[in-house]
N, C-alpha and C. Protein backbone atom coordinates (compact mmCIF):
# COMPACT_ATOMS: atom_id res chain seq x y z
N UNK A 1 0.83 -1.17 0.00
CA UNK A 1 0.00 0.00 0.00
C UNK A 1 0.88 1.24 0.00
N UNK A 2 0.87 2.01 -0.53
CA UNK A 2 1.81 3.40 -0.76
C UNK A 2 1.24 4.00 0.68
N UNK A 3 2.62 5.09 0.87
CA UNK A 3 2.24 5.61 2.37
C UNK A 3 1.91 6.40 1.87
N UNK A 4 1.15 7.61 2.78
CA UNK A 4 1.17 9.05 2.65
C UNK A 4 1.94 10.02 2.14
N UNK A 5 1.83 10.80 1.37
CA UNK A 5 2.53 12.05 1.10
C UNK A 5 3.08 12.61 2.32
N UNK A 6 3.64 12.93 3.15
CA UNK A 6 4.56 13.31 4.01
C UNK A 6 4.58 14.94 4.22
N UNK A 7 4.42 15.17 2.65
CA UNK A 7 4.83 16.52 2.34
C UNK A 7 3.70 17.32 2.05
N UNK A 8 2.70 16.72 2.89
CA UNK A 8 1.25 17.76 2.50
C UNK A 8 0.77 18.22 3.63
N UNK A 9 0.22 18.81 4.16
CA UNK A 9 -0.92 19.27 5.13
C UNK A 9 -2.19 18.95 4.57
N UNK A 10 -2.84 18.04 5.04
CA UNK A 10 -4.62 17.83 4.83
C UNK A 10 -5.19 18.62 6.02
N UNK A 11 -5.89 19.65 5.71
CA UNK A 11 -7.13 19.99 6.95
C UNK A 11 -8.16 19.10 6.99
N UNK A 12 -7.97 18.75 8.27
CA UNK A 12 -9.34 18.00 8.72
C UNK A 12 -10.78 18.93 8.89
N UNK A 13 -11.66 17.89 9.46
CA UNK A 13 -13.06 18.70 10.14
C UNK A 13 -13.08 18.03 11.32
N UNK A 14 -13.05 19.04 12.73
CA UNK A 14 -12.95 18.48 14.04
C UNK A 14 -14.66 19.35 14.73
N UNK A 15 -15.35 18.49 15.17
CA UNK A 15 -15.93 18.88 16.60
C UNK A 15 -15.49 19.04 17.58
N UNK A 16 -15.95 19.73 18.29
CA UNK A 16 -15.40 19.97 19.84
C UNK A 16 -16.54 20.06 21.07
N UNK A 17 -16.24 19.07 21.72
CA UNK A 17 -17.62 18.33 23.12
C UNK A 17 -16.96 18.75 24.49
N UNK A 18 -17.98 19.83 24.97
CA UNK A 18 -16.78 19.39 26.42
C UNK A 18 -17.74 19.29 27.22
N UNK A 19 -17.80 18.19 28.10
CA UNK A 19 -18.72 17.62 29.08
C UNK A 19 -18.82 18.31 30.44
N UNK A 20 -19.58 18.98 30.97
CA UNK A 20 -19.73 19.61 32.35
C UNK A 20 -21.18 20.13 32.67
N UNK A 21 -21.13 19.89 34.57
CA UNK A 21 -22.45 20.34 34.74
C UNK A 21 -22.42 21.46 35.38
N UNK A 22 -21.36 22.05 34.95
CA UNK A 22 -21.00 23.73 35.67
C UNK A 22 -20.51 24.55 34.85
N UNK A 23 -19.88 24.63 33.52
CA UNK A 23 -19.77 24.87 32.42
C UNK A 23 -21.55 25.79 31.89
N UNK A 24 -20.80 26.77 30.86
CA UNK A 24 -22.13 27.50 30.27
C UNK A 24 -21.48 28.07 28.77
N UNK A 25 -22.10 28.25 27.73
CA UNK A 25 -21.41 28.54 26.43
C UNK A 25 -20.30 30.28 26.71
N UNK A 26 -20.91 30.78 27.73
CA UNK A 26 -20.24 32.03 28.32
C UNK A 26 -18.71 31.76 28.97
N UNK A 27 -18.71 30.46 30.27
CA UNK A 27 -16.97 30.35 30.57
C UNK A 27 -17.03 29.04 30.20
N UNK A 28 -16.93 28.50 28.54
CA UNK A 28 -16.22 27.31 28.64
C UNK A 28 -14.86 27.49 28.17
N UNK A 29 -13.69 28.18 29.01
CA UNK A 29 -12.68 28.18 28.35
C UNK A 29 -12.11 27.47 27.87
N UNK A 30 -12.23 26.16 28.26
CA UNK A 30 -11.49 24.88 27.59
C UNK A 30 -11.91 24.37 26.04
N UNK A 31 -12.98 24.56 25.99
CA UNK A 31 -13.82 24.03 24.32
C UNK A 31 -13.47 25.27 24.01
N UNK A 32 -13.10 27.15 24.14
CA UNK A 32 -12.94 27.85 23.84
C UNK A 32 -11.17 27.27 23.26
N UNK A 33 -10.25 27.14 23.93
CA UNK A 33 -9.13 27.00 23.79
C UNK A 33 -9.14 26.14 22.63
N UNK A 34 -9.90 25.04 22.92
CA UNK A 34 -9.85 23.49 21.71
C UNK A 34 -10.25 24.17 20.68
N UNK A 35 -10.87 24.73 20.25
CA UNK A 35 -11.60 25.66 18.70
C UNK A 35 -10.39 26.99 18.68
N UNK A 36 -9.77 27.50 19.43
CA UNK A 36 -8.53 27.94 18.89
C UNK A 36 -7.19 27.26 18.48
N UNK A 37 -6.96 26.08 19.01
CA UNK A 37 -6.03 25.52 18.70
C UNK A 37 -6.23 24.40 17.38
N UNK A 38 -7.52 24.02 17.18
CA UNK A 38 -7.62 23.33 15.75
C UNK A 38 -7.60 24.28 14.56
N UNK A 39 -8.29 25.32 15.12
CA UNK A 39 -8.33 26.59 13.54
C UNK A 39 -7.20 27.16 13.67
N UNK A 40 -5.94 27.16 14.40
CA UNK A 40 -4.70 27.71 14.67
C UNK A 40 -3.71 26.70 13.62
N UNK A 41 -4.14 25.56 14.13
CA UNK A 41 -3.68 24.68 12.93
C UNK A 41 -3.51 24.20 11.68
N UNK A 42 -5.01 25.04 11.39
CA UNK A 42 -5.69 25.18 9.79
C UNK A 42 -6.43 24.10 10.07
N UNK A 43 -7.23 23.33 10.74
CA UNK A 43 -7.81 22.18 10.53
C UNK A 43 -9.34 23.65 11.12
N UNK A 44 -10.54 22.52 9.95
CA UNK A 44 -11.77 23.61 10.13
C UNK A 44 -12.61 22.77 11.36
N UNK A 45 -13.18 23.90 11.81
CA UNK A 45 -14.45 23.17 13.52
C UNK A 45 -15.44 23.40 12.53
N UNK A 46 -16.24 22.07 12.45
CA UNK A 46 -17.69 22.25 12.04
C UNK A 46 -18.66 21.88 13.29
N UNK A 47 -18.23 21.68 13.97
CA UNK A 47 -19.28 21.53 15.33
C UNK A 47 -18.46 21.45 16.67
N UNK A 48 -19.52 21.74 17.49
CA UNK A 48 -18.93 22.30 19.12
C UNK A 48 -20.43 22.21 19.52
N UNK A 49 -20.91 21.49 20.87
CA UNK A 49 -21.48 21.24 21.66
C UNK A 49 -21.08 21.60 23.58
N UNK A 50 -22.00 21.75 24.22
CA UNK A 50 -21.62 21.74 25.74
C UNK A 50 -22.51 21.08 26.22
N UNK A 51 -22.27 19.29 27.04
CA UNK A 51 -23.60 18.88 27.15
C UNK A 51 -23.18 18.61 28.85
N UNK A 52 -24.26 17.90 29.84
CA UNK A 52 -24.25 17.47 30.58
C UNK A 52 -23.30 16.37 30.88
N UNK A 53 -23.04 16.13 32.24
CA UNK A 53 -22.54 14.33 32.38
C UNK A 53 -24.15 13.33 32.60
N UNK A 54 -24.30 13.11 31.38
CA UNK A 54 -25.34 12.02 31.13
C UNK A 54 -24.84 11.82 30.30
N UNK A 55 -24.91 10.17 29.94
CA UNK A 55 -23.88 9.43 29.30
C UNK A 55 -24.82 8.79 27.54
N UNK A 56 -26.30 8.83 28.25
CA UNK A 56 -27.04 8.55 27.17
C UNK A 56 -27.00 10.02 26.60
N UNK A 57 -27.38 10.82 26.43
CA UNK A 57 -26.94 12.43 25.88
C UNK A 57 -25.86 12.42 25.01
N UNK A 58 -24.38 11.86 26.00
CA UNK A 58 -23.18 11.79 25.08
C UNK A 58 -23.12 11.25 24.17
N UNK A 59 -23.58 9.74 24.49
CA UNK A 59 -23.69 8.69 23.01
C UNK A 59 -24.82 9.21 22.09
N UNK A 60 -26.02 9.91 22.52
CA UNK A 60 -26.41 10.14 21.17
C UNK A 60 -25.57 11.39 20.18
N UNK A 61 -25.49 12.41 21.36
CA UNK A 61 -24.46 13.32 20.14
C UNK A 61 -23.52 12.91 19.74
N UNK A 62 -23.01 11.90 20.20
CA UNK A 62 -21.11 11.40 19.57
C UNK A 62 -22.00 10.13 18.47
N UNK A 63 -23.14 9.80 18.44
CA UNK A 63 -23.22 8.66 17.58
C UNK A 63 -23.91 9.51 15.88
N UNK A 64 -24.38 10.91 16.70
CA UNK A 64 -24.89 11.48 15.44
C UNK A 64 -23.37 11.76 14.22
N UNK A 65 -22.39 12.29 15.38
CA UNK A 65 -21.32 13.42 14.59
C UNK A 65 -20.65 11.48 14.33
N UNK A 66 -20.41 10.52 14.71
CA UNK A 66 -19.53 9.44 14.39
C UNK A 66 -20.15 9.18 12.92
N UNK A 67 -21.24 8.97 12.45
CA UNK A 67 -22.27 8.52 11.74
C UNK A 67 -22.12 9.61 10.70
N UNK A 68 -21.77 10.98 10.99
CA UNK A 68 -22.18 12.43 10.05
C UNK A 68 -20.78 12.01 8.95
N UNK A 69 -20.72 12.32 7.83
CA UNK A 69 -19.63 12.30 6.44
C UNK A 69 -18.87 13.33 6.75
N UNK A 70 -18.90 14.67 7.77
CA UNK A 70 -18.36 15.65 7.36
C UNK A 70 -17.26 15.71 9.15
N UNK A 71 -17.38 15.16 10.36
CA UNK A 71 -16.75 14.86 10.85
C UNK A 71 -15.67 13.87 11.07
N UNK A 72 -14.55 14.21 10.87
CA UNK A 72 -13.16 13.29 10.95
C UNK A 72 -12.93 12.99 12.49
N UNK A 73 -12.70 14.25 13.31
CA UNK A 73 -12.41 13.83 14.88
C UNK A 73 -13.09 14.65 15.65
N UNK A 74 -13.20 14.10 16.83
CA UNK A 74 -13.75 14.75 17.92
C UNK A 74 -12.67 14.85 18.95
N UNK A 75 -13.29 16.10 19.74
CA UNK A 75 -12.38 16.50 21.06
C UNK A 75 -13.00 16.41 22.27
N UNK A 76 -13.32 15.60 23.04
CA UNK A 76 -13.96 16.20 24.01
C UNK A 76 -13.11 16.64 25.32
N UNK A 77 -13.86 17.50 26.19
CA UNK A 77 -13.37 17.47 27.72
C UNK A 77 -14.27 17.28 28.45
N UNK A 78 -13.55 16.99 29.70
CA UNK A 78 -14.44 17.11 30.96
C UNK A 78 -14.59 15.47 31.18
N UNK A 79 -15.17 15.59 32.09
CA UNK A 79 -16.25 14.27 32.41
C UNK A 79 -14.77 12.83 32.82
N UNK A 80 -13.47 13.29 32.54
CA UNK A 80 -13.14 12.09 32.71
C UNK A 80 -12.09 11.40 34.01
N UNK A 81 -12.40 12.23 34.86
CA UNK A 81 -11.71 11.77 36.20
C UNK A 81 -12.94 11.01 36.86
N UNK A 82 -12.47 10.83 38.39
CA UNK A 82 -13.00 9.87 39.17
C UNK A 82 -14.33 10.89 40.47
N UNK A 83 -14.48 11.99 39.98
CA UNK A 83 -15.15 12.43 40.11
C UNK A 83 -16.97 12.27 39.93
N UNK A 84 -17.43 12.57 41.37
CA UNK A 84 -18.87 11.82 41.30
C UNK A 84 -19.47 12.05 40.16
N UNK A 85 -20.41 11.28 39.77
CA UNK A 85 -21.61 11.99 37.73
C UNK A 85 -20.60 12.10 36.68
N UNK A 86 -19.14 11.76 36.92
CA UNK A 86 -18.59 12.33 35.54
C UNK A 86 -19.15 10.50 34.75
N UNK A 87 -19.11 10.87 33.62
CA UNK A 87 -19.41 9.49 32.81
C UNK A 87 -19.03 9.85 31.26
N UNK A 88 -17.86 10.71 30.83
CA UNK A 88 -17.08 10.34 29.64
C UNK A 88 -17.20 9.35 29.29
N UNK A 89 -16.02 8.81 29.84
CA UNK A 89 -15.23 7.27 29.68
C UNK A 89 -16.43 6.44 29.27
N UNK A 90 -17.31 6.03 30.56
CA UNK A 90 -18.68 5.10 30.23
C UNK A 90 -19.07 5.56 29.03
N UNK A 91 -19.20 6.76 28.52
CA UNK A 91 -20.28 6.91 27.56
C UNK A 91 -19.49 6.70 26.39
N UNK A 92 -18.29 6.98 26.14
CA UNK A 92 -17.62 7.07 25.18
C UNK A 92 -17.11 5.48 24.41
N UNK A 93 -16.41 4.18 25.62
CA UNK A 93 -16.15 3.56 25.43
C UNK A 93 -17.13 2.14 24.32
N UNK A 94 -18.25 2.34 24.46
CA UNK A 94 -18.88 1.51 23.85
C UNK A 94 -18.58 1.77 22.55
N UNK A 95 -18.60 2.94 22.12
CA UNK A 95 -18.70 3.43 20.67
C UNK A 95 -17.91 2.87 20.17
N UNK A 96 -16.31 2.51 20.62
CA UNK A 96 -15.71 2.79 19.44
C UNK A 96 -15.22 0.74 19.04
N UNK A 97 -14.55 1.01 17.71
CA UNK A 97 -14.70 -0.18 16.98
C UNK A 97 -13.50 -0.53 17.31
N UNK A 98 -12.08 0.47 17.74
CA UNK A 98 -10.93 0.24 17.66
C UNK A 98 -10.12 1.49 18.67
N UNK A 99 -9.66 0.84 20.12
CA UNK A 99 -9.46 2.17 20.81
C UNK A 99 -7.89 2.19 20.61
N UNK A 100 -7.80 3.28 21.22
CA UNK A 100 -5.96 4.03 20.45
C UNK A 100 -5.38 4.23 22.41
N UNK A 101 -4.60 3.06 22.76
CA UNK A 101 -4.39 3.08 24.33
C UNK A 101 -3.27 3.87 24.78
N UNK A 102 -2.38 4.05 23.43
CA UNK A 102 -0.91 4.66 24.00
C UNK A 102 -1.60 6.22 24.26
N UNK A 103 -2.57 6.77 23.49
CA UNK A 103 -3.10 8.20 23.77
C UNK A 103 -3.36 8.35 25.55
N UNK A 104 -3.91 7.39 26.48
CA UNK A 104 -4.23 7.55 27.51
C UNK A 104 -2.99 7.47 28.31
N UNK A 105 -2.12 6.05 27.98
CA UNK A 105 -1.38 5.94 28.48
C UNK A 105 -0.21 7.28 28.65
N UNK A 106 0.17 7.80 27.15
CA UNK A 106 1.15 8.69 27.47
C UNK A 106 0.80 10.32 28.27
N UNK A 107 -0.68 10.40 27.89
CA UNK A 107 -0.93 11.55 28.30
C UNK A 107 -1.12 11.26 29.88
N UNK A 108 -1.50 10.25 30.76
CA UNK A 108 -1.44 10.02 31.92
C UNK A 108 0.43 10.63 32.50
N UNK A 109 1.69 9.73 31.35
CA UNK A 109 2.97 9.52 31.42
C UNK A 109 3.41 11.66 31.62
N UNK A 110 2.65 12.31 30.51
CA UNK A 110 3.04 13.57 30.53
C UNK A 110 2.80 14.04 31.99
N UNK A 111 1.36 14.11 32.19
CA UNK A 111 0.80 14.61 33.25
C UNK A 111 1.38 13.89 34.76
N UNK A 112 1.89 13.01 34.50
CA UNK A 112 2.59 12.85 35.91
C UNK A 112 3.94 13.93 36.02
N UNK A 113 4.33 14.44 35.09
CA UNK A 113 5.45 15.16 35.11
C UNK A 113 5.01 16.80 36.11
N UNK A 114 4.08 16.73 35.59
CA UNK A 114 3.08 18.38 36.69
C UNK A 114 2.59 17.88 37.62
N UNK A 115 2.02 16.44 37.21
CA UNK A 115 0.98 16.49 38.64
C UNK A 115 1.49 15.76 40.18
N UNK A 116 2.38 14.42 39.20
CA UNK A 116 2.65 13.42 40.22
C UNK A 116 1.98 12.94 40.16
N UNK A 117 1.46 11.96 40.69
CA UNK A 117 0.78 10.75 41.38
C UNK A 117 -0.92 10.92 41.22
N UNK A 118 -1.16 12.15 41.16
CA UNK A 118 -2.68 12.28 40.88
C UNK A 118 -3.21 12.32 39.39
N UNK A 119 -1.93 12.08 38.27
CA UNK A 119 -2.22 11.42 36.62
C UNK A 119 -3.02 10.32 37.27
N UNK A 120 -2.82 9.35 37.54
CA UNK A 120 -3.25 7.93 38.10
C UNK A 120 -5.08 8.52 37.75
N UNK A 121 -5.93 9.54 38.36
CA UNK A 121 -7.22 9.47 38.28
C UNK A 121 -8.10 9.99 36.82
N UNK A 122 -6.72 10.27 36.16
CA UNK A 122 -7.17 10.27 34.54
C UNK A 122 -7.94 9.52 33.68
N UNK A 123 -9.57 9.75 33.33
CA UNK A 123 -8.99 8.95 32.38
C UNK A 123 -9.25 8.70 30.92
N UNK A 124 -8.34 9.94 30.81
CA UNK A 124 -7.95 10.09 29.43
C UNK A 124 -7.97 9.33 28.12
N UNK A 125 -8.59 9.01 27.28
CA UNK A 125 -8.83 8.00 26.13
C UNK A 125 -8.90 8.49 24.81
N UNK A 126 -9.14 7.41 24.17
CA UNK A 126 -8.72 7.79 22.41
C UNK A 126 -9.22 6.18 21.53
N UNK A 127 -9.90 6.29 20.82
CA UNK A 127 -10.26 5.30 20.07
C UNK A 127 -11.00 6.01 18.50
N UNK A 128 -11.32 4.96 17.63
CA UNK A 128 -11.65 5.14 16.22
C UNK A 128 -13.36 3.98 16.22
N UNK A 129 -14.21 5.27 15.66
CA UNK A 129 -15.26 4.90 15.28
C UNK A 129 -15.58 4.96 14.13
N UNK A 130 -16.17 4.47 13.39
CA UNK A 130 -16.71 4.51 11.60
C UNK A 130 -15.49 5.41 11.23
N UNK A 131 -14.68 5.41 11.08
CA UNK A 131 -13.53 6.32 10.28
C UNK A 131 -13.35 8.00 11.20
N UNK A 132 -13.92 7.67 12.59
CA UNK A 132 -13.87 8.92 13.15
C UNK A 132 -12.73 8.72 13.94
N UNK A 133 -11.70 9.66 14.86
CA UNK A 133 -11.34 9.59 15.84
C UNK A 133 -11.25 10.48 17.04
N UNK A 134 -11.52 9.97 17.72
CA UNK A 134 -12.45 10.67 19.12
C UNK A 134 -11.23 10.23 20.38
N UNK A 135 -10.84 11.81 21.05
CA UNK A 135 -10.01 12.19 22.15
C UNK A 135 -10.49 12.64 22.90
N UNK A 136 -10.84 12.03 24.41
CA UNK A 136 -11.46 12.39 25.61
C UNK A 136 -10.46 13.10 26.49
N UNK A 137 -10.49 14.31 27.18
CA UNK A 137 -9.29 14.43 27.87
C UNK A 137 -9.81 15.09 29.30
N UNK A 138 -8.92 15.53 30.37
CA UNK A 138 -9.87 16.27 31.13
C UNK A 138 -10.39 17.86 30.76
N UNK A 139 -10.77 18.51 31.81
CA UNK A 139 -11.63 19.61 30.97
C UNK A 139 -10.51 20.92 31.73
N UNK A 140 -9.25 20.62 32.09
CA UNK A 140 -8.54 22.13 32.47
C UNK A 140 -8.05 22.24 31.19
N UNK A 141 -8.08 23.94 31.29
CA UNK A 141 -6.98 24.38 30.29
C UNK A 141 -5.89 23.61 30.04
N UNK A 142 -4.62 23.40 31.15
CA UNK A 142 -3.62 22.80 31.30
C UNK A 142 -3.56 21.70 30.30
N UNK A 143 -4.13 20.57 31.21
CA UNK A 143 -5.03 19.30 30.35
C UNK A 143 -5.05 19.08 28.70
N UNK A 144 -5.74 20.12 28.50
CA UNK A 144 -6.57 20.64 27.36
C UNK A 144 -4.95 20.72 26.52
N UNK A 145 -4.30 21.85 26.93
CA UNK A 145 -2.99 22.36 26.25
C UNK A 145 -1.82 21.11 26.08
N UNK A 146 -1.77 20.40 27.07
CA UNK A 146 -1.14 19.17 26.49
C UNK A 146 -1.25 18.38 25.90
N UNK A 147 -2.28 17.69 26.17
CA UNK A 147 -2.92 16.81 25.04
C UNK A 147 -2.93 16.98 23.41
N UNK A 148 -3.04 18.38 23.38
CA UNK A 148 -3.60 18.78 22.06
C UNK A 148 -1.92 19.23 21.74
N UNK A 149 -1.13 19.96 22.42
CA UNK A 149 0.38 20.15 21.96
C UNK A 149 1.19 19.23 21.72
N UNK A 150 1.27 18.32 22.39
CA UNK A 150 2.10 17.06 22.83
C UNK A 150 1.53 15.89 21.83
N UNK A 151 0.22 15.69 21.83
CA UNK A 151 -0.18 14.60 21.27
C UNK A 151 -0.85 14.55 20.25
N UNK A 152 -2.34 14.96 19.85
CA UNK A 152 -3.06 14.85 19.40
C UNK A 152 -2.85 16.15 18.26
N UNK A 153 -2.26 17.09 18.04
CA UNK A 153 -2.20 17.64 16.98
C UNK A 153 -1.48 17.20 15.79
N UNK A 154 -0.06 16.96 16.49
CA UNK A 154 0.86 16.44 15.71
C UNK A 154 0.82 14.94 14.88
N UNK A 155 -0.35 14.33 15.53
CA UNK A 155 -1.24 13.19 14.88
C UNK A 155 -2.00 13.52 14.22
N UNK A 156 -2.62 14.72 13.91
CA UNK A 156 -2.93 15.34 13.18
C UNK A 156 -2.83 16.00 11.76
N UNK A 157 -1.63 15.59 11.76
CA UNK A 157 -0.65 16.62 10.61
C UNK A 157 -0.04 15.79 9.93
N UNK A 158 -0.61 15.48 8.79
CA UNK A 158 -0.15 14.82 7.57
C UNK A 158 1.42 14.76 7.47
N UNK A 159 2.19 15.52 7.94
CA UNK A 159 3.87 16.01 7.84
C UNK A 159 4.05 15.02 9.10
N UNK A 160 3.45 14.37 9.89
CA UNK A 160 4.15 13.52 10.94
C UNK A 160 4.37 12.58 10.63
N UNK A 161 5.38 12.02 10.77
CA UNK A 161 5.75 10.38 10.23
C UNK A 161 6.91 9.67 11.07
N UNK A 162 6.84 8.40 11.34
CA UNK A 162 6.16 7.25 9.88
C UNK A 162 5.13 7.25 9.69
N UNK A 163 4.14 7.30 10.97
CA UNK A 163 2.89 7.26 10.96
C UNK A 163 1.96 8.70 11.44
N UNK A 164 0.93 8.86 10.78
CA UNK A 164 -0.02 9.62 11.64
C UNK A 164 -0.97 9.25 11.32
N UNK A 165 -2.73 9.62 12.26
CA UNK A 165 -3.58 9.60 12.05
C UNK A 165 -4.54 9.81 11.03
N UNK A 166 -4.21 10.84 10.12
CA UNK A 166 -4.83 11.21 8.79
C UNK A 166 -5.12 10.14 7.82
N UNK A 167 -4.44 9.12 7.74
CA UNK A 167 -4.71 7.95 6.54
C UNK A 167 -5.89 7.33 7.47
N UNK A 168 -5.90 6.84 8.19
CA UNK A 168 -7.37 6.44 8.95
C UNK A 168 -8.50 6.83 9.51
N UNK A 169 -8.86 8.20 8.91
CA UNK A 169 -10.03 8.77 9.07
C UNK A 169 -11.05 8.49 7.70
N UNK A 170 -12.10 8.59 8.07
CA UNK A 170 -13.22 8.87 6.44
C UNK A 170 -12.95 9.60 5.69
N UNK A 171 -13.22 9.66 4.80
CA UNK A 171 -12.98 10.97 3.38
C UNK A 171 -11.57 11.00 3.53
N UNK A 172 -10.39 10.29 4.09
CA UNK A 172 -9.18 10.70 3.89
C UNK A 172 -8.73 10.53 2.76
N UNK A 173 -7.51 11.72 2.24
CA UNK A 173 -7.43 11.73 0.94
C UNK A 173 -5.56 10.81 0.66
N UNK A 174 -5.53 10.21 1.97
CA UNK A 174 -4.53 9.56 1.68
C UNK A 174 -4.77 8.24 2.39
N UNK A 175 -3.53 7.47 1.94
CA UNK A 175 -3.93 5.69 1.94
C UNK A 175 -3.04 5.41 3.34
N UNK A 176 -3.31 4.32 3.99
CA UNK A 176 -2.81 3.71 5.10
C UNK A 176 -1.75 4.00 5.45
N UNK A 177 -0.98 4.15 6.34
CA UNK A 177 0.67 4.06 6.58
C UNK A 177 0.84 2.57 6.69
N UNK A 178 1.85 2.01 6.21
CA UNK A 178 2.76 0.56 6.64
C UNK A 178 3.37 0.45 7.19
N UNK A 179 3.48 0.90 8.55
CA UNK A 179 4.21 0.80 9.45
C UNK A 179 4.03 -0.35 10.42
């Protein structure tokens, strides 16, 4: 299978979900930050939501945008520590067909570097649905800024190699990596 062009930038189409029951479209700075840092990138936001921690809620909006032709990835925050009502994780995990573990794992690995010992109540995830891929993270700025600096952008970007994410989304305009 030929790899990717290396030498291109593809813009994606990202949503952005951030889960909270204290959150209001007025201070969500964090889904504020996530919609600056994908259009900072050149990748376009066609959707952004702020829903509750209800987990049936989540799966129906994440099963509409998984299901929609014009979403590649999702972002969400919030909802995913060990905190009472949060239900990310629960809601998220059924969906997907194929989950992506080193995403949790390393972003737990970063965040012990600030936090110490309290990474451990993360819990941070990443998996692939119908050609979508969907990043749960927590809902701080901080959080928010690593994940998306460290990890998930640069998976993003057609110019990362050997591998990146872009050959395994829907509508992608390039073919598998062989790695």
């Amino acid at each position: 299978m030929p790899r990717p062009d290396l030498s291109r930038f593809y813009p994606l189409q990202l949503a952005v979900l951030t889960v909270s029951d204290s959150r209001s479209s007025a201070n969500d700075s964090s889904g504020d930050l996530l919609c600056q840092l994908v259009q900072s990138a050149g990748h376009q936001l066609v959707a952004r939501a702020l829903l509750a921690n209800n987990k049936y809620q989540l799966r129906a909006t994440l099963s509409q945008w998984i299901a929609s032709d014009n979403i590649q990835v999702v972002l969400l925050n919030g909802g995913t520590g060990f905190a009472a009502g949060n239900c990310t994780v629960e809601a998220l995990t059924p969906l997907f067909d194929n989950e992506v573990p080193g995403f949790g794992e390393l972003f737990r690995q970063l965040s012990f570097n600030e936090l110490g010992s309290a990474a451990l109540q993360s819990g941070a995830l990443a998996g692939l649905a119908n050609g979508t891929l969907l990043f749960a993270m927590p809902g701080s700025a901080g959080a928010c800024t690593l994940a998306m600096q460290q990890l998930i952008l640069p998976q993003l970007d057609g110019h990362t190699g050997p591998c990146n994410f872009v050959a395994h989304l829907k509508n992608s305009p390039t073919s598998s990596c062989g790695a």
